[in-house]
N, C-alpha and C. Protein backbone atom coordinates (compact mmCIF):
# COMPACT_ATOMS: atom_id res chain seq x y z
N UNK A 1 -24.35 120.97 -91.94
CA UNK A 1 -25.04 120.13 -90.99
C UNK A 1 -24.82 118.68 -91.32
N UNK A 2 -24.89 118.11 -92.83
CA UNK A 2 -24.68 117.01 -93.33
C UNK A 2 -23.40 116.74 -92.51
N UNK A 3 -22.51 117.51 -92.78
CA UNK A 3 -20.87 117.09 -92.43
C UNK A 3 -20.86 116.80 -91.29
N UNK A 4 -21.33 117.28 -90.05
CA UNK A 4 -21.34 117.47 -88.88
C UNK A 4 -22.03 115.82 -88.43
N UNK A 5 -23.09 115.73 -88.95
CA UNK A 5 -23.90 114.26 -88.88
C UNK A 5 -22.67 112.98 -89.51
N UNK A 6 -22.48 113.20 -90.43
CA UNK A 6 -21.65 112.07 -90.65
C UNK A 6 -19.88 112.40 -90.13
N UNK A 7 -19.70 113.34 -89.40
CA UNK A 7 -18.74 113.03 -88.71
C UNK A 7 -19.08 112.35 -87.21
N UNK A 8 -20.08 112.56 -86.32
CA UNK A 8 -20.34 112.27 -85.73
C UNK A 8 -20.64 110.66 -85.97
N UNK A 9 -21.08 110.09 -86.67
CA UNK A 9 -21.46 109.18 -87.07
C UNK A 9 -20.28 108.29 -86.98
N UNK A 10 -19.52 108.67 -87.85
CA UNK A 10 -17.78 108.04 -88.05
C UNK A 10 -17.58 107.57 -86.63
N UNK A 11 -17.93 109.38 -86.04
CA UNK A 11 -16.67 109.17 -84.71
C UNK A 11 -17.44 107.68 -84.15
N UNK A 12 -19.14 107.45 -83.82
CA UNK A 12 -19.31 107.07 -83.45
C UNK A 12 -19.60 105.03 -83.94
N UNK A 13 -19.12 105.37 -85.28
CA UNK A 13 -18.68 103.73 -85.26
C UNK A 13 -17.15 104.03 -85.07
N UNK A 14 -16.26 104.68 -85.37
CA UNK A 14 -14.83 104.89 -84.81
C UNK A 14 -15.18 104.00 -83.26
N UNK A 15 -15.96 104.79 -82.40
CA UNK A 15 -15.78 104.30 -80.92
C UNK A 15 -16.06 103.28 -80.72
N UNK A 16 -17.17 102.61 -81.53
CA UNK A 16 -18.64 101.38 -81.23
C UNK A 16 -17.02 100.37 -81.70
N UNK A 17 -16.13 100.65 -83.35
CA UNK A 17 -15.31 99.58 -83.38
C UNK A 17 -14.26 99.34 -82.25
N UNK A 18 -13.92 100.13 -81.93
CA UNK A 18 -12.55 100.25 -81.14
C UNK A 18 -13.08 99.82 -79.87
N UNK A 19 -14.48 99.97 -78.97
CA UNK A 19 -14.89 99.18 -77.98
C UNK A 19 -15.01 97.66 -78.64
N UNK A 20 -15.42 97.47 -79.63
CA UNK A 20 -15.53 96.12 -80.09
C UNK A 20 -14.70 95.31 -79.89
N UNK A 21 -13.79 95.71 -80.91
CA UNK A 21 -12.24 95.62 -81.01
C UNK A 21 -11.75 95.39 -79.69
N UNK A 22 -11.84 95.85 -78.54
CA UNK A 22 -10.76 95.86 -77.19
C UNK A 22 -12.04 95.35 -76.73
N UNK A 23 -12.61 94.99 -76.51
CA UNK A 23 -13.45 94.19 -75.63
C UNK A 23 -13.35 92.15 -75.47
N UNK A 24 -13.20 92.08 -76.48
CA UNK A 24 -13.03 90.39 -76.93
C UNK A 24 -11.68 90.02 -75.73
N UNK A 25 -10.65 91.01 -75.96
CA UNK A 25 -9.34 90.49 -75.70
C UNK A 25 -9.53 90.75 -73.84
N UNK A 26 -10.26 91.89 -73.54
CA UNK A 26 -10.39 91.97 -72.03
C UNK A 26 -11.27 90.78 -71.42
N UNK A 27 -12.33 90.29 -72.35
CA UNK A 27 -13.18 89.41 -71.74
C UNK A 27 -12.25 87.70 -72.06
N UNK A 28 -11.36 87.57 -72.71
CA UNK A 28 -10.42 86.26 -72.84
C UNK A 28 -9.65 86.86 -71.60
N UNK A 29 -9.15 87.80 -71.35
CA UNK A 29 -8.12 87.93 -69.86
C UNK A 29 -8.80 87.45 -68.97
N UNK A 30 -9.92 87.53 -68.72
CA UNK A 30 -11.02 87.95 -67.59
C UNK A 30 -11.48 85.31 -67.22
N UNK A 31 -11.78 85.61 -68.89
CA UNK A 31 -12.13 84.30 -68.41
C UNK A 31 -10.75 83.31 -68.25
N UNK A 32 -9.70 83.61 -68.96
CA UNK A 32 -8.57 82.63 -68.68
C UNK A 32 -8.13 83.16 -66.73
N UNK A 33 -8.23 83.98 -65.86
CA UNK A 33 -7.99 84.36 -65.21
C UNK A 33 -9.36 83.35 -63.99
N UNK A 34 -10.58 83.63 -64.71
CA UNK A 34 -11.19 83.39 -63.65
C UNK A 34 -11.15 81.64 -63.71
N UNK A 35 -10.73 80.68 -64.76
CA UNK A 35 -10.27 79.48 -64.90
C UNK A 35 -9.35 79.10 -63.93
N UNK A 36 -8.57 79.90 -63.84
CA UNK A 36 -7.33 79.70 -63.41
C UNK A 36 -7.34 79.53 -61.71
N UNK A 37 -8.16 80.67 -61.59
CA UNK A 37 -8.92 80.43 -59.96
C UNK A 37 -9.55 79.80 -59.39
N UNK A 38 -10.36 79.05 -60.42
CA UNK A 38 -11.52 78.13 -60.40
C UNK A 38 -10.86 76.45 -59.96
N UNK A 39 -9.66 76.71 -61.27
CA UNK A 39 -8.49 75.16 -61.34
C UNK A 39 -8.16 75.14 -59.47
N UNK A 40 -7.70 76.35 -59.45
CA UNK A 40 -6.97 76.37 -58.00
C UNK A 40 -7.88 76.13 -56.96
N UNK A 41 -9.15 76.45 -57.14
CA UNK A 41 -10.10 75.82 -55.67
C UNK A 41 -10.53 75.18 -55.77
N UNK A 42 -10.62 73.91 -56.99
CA UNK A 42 -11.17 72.77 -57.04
C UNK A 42 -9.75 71.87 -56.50
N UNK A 43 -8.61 72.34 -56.75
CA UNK A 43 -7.45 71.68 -56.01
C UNK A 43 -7.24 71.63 -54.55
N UNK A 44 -7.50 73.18 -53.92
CA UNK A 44 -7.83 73.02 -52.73
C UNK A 44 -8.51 72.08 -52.41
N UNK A 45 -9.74 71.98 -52.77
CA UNK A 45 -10.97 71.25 -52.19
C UNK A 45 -10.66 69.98 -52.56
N UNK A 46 -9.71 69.48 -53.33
CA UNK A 46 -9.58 68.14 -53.67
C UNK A 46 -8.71 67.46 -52.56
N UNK A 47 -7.33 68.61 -52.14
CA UNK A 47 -6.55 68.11 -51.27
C UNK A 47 -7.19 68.22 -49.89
N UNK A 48 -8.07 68.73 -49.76
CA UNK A 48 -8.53 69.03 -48.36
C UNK A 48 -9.75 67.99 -48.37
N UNK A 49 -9.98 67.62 -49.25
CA UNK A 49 -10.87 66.00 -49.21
C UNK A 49 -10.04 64.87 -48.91
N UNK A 50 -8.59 65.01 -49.74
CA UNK A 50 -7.70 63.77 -49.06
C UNK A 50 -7.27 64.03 -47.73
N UNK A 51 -6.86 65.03 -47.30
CA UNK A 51 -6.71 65.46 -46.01
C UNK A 51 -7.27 64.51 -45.09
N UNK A 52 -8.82 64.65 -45.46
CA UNK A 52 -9.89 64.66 -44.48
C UNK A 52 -9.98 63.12 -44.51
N UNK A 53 -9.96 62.44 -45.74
CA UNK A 53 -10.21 61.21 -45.66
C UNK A 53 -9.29 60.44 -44.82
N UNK A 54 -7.63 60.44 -45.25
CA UNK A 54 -6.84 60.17 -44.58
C UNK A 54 -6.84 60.35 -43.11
N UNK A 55 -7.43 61.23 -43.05
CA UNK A 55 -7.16 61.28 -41.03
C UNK A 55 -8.21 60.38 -40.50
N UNK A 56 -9.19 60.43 -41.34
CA UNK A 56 -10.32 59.30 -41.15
C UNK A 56 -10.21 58.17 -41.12
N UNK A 57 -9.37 57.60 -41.77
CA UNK A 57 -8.53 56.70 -42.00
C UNK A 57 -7.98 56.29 -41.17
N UNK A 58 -6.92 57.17 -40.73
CA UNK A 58 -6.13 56.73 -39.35
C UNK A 58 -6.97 56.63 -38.00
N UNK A 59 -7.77 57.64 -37.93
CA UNK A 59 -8.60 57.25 -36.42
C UNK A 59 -9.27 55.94 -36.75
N UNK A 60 -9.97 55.59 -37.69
CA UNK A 60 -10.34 54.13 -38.18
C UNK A 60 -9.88 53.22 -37.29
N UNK A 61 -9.00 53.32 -37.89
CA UNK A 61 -7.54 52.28 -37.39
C UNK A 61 -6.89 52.27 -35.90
N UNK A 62 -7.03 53.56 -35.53
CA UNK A 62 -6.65 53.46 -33.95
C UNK A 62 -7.69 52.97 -33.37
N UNK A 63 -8.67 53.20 -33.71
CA UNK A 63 -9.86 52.96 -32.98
C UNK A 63 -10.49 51.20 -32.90
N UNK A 64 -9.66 50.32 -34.16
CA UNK A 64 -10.14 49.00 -34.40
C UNK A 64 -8.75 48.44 -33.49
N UNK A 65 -7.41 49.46 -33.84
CA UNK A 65 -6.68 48.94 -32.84
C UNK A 65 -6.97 48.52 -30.80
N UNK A 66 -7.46 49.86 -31.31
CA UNK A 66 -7.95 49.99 -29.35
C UNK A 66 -8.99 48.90 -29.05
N UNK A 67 -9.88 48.51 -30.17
CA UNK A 67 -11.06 47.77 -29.56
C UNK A 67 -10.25 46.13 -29.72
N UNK A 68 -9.25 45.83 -30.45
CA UNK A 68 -8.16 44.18 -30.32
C UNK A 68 -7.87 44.60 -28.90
N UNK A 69 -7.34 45.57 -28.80
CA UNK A 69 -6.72 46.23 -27.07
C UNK A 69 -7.41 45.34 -25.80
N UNK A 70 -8.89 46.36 -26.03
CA UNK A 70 -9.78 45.54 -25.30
C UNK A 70 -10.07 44.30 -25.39
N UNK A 71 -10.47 43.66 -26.53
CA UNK A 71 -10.79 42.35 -26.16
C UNK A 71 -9.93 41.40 -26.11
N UNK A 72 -8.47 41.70 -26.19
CA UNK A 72 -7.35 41.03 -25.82
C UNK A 72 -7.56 40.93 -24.05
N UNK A 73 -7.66 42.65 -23.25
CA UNK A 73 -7.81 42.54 -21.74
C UNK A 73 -8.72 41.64 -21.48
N UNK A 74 -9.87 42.02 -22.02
CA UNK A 74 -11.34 41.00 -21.70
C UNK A 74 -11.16 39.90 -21.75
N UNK A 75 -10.52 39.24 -23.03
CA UNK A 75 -10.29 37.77 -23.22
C UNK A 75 -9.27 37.00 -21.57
N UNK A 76 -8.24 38.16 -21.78
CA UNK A 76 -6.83 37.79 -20.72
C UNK A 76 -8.00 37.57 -18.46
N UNK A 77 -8.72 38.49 -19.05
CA UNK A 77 -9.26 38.69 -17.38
C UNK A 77 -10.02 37.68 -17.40
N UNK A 78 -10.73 37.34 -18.45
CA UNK A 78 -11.71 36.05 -18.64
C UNK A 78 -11.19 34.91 -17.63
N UNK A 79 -9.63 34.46 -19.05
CA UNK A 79 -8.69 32.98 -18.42
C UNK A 79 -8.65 33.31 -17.11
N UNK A 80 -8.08 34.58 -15.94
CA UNK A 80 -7.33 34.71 -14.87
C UNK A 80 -8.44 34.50 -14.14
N UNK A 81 -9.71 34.81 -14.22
CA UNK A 81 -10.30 34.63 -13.62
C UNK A 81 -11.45 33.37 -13.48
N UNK A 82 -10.90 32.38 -14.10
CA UNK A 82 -11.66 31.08 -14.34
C UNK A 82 -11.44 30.38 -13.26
N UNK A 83 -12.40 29.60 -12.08
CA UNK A 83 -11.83 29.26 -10.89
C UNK A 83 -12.03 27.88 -11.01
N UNK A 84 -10.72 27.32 -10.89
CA UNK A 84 -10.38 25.66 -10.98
C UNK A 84 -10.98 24.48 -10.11
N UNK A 85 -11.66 23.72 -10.35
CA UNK A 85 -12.33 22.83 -8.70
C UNK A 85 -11.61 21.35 -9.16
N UNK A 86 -10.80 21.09 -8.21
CA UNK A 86 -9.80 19.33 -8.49
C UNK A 86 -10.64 18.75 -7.57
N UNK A 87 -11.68 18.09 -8.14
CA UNK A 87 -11.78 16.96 -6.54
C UNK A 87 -10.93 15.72 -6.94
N UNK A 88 -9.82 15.29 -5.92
CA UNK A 88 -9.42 13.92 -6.11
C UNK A 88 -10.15 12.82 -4.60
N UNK A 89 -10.06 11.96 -5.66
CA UNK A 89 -11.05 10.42 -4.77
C UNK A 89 -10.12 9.77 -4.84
N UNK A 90 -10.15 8.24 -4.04
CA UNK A 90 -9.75 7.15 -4.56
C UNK A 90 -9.35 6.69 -5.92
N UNK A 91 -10.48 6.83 -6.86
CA UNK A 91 -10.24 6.61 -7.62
C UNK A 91 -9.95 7.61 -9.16
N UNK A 92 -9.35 8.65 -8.49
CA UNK A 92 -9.14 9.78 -9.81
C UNK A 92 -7.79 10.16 -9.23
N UNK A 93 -7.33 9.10 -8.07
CA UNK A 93 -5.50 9.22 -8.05
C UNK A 93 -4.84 8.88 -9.52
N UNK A 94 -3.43 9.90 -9.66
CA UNK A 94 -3.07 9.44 -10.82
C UNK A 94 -2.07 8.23 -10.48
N UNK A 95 -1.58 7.91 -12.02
CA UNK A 95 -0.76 6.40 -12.21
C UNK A 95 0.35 6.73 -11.76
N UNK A 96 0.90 5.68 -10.93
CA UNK A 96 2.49 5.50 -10.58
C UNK A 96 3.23 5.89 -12.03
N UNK A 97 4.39 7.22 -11.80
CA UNK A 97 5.26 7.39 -12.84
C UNK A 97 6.31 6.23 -13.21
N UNK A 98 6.58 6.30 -14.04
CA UNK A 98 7.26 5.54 -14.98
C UNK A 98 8.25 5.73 -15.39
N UNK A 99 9.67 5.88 -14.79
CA UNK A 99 10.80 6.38 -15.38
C UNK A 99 11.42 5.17 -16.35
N UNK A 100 11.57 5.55 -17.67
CA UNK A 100 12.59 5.17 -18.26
C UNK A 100 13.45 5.43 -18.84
N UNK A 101 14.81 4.66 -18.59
CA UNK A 101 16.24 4.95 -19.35
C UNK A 101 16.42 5.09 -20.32
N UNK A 102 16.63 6.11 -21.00
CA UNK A 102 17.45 5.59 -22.48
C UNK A 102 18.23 4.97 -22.79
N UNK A 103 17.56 4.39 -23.58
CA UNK A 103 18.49 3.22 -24.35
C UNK A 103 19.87 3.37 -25.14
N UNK A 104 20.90 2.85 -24.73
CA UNK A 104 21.96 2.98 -25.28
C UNK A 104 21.97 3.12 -26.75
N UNK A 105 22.34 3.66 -27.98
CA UNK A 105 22.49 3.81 -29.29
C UNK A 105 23.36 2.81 -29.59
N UNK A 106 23.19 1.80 -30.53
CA UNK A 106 24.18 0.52 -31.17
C UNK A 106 24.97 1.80 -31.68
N UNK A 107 26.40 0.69 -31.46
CA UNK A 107 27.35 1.76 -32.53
C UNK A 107 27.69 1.18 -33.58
N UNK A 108 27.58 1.96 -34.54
CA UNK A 108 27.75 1.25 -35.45
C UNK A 108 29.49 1.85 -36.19
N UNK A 109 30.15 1.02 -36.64
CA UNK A 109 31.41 1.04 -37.44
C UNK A 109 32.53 0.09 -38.09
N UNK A 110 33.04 0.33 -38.81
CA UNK A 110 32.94 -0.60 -39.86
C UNK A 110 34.31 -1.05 -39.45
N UNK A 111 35.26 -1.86 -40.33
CA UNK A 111 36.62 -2.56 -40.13
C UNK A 111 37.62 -1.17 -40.16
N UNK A 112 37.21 0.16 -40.87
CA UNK A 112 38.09 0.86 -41.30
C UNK A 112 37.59 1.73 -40.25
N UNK A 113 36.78 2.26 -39.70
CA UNK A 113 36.40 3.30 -38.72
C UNK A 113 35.55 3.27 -37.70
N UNK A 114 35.53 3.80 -36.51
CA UNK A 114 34.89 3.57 -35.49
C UNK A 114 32.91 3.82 -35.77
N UNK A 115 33.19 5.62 -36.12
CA UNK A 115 31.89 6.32 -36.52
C UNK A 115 32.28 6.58 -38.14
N UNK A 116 32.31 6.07 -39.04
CA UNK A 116 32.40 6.94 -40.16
C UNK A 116 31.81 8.10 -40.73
N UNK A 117 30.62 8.42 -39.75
CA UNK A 117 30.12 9.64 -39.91
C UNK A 117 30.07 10.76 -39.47
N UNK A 118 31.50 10.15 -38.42
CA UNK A 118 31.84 11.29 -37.27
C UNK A 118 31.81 12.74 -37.70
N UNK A 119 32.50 13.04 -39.22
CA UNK A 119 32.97 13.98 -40.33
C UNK A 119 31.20 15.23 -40.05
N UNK A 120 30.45 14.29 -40.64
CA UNK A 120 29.11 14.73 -41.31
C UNK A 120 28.16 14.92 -40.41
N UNK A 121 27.71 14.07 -38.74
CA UNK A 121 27.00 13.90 -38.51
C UNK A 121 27.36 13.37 -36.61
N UNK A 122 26.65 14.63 -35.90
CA UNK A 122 26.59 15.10 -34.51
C UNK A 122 26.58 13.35 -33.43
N UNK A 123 27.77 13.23 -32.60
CA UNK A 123 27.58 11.91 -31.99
C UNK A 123 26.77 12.24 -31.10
N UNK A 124 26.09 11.03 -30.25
CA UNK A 124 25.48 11.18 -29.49
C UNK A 124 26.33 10.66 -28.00
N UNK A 125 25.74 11.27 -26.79
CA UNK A 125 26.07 10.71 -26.08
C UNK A 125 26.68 9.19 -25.21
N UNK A 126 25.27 8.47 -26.10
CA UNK A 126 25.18 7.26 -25.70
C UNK A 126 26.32 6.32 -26.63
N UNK A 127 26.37 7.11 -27.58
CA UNK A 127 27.10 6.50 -28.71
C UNK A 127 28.59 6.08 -28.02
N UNK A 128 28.56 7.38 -27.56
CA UNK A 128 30.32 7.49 -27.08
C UNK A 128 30.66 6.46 -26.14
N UNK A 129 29.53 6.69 -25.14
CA UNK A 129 29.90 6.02 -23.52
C UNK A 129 29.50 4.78 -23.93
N UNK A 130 29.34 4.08 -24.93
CA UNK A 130 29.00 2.73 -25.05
C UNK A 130 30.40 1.87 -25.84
N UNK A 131 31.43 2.71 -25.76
CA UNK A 131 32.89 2.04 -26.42
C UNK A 131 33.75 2.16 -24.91
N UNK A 132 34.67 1.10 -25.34
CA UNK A 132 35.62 0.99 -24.71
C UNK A 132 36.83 2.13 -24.71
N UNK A 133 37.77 2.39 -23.53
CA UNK A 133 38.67 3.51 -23.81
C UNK A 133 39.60 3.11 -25.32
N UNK A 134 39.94 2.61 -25.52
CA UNK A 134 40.74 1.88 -26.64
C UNK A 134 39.77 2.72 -27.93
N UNK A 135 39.05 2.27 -28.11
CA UNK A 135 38.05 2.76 -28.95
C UNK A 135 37.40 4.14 -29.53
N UNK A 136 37.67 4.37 -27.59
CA UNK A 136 37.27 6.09 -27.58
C UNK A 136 38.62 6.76 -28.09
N UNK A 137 40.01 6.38 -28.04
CA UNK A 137 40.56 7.08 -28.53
C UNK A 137 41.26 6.73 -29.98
N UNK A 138 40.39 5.74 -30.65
CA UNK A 138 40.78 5.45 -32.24
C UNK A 138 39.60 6.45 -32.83
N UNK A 139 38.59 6.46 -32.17
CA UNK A 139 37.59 7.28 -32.34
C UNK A 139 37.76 8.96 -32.70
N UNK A 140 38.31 9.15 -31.59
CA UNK A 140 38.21 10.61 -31.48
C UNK A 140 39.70 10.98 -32.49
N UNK A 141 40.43 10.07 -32.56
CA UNK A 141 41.74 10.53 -33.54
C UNK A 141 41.64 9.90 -34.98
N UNK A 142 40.40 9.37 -35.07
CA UNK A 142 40.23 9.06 -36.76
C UNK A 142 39.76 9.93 -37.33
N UNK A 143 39.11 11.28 -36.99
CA UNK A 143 38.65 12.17 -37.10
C UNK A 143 39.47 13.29 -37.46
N UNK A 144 40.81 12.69 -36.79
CA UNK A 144 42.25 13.99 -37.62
C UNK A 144 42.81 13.20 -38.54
N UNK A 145 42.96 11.74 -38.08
CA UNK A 145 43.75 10.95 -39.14
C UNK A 145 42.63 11.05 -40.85
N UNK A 146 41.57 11.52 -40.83
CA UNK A 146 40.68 11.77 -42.21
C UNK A 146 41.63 13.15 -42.75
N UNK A 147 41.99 13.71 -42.26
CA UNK A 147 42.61 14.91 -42.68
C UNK A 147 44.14 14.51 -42.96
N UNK A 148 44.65 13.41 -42.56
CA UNK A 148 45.82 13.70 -43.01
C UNK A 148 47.06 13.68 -41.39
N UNK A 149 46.63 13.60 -40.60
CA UNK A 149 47.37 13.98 -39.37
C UNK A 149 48.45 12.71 -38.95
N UNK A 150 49.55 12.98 -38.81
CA UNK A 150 50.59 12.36 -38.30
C UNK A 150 50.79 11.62 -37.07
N UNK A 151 50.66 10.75 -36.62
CA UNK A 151 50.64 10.63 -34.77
C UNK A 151 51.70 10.20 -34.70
N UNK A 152 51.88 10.55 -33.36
CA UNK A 152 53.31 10.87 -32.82
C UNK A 152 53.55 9.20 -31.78
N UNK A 153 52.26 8.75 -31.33
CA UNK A 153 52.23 7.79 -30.17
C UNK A 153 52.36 6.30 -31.26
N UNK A 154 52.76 5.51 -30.82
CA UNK A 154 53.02 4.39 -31.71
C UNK A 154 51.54 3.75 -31.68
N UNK A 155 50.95 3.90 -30.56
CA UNK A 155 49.76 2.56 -30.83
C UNK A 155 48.82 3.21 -31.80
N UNK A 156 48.37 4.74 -32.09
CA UNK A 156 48.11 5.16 -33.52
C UNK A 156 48.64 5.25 -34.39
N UNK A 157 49.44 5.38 -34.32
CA UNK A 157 50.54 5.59 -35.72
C UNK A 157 50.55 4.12 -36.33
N UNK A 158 50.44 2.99 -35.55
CA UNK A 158 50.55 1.85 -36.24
C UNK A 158 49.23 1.56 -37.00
N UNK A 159 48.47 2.33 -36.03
CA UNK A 159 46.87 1.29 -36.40
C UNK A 159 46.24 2.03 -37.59
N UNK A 160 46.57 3.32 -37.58
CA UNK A 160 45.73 4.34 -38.52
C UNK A 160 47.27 3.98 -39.91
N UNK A 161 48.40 4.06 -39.94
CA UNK A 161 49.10 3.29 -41.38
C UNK A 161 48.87 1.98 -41.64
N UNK A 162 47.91 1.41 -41.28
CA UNK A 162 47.93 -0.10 -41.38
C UNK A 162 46.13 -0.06 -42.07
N UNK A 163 45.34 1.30 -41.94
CA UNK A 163 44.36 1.52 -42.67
C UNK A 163 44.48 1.94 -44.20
N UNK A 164 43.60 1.52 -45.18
CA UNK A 164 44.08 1.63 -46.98
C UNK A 164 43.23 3.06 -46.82
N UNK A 165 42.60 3.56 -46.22
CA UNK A 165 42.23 5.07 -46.46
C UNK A 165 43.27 5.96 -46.22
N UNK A 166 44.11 5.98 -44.85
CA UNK A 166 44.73 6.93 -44.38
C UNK A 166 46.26 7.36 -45.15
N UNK A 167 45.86 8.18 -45.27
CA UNK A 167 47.34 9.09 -46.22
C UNK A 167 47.89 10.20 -45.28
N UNK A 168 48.97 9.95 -44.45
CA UNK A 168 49.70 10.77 -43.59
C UNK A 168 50.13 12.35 -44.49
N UNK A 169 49.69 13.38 -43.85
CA UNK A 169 50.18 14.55 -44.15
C UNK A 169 51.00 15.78 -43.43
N UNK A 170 50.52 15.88 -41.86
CA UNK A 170 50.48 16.68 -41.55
C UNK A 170 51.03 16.30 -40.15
N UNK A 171 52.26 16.73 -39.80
CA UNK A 171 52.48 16.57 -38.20
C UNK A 171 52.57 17.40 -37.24
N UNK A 172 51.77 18.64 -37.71
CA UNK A 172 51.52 19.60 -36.73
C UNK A 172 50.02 19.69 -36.86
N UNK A 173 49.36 19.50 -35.68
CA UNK A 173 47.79 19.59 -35.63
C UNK A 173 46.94 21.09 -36.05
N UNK A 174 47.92 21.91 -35.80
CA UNK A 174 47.48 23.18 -36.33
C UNK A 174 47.52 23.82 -37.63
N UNK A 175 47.55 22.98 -38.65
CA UNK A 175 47.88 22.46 -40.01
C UNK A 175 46.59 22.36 -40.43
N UNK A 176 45.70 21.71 -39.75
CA UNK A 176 44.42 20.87 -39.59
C UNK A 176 43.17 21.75 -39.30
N UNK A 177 42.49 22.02 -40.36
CA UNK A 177 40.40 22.64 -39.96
C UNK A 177 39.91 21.98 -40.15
N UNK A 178 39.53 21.60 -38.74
CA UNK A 178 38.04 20.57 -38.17
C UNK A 178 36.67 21.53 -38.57
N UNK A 179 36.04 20.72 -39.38
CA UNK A 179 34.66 21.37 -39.01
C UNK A 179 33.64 21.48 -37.92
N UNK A 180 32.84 22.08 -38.32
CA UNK A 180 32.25 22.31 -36.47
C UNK A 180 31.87 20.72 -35.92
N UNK A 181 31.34 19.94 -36.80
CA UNK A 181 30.67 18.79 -36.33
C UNK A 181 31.84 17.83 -36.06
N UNK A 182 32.65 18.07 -36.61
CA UNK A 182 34.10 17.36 -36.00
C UNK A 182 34.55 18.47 -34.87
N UNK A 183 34.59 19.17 -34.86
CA UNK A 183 35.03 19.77 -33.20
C UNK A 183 34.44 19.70 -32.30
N UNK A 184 32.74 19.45 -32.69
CA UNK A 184 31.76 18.98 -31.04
C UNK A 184 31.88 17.48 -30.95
N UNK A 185 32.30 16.58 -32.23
CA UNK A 185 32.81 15.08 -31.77
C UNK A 185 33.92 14.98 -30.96
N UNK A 186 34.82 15.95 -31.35
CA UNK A 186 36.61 15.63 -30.94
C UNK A 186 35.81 15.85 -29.11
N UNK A 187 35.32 16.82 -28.76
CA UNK A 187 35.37 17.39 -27.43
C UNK A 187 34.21 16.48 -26.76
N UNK A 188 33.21 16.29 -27.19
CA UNK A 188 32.10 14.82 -27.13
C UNK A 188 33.24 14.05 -26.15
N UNK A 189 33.91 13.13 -27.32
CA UNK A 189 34.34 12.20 -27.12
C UNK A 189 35.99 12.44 -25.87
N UNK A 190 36.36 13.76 -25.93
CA UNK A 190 37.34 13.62 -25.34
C UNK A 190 37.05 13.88 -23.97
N UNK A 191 35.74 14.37 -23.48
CA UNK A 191 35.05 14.61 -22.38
C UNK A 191 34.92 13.21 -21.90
N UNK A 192 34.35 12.46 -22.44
CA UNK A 192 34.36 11.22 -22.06
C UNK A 192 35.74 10.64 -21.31
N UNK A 193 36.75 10.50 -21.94
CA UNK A 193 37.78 10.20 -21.92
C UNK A 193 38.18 10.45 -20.60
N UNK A 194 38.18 12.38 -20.67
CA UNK A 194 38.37 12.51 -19.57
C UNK A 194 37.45 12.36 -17.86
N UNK A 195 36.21 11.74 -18.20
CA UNK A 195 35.60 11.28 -17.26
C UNK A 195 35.90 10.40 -16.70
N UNK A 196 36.12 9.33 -17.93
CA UNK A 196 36.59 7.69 -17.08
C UNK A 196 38.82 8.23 -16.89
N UNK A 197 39.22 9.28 -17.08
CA UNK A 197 40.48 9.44 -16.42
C UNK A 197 41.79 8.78 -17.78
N UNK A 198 40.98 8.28 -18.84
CA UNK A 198 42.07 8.05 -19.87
C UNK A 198 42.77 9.14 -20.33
N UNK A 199 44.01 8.54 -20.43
CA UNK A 199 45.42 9.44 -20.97
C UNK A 199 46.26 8.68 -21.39
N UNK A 200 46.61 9.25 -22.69
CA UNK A 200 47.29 8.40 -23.67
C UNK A 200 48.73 9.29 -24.08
């Protein structure tokens, strides 16, 4: 009977350890598992909070857009509909207009050049039409003779080698890059030219 009692006994810390034993490791499965589920619906719920905010966000925004909308119309119907009253009298006639001419631009240029800034700096109208043809065309060809250009006609050819700047280079004009502000002078001035009918 003894034997029987302490086998039973055995068996039954045998079982009590071996549930012991396998129990720890099922209840670590159990909680790393239910962590794991837990991680994942606090993520849900995190992204589905940005979700939510963001769209909130945007209607925000359409909605502050739409109301500029309106009070842009409101403002606009306001002006259109503001109704104007002119009374004129005798004395709320306005002043006789006043046209005035512009004044011719002095030209200015030195013993060696007509505009010396022809190169650098945009002529003006008045500038031009205030020289003589003679002038207009030392003018408009000192502007190649800076580069170097050859003339072919004697009354430049004399006047521009008889200048201590000019150094002859080039007797083909297509030799020659005008910059832009020298190509709206050259045509400036040759418009002119060809207004008053000079040809040289």
């Amino acid at each position: 009977m003894k034997k029987k009692i302490v086998s039973v006994i055995v068996a039954i810390v045998s079982v009590a350890c071996f549930i012991g034993c396998s129990r720890p490791a099922d209840k670590e499965e159990v909680d790393i598992e239910s962590i794991k589920e837990q991680v994942r619906a606090e993520l849900e719920e995190e992204n589905e909070k940005a979700k939510e905010e963001e769209e909130e966000k945007r209607q925000e925004e359409e909605r502050i857009k739409e109301q500029v909308k309106e009070e842009v119309k409101r403002q606009n119907a306001k002006n259109d509909n503001k109704d104007v009253n002119i009374n004129i009298t005798e004395d709320s006639k306005p002043d006789p207009v006043v046209i005035v001419q512009e004044k011719p631009q002095p030209v200015y240029y030195s013993s060696d050049f007509i505009f010396p800034q022809s190169s650098t700096e945009y002529l003006s109208q008045s500038q031009v039409s205030s020289l003589s043809d003679y002038q207009l065309g030392i003018a408009r060809n000192e502007i190649y003779a800076r580069h170097g250009y050859i003339f072919k006609l004697d009354r430049f050819k004399s006047y521009f080698e008889s200048q201590s700047w000019y150094v002859p280079r080039y007797s083909d004009a297509s030799s020659i890059s005008l910059n832009e502000i020298e190509t709206y002078n050259v045509a400036l001035i040759k418009a002119e030219e060809d207004s008053r009918g000079v040809q040289w």
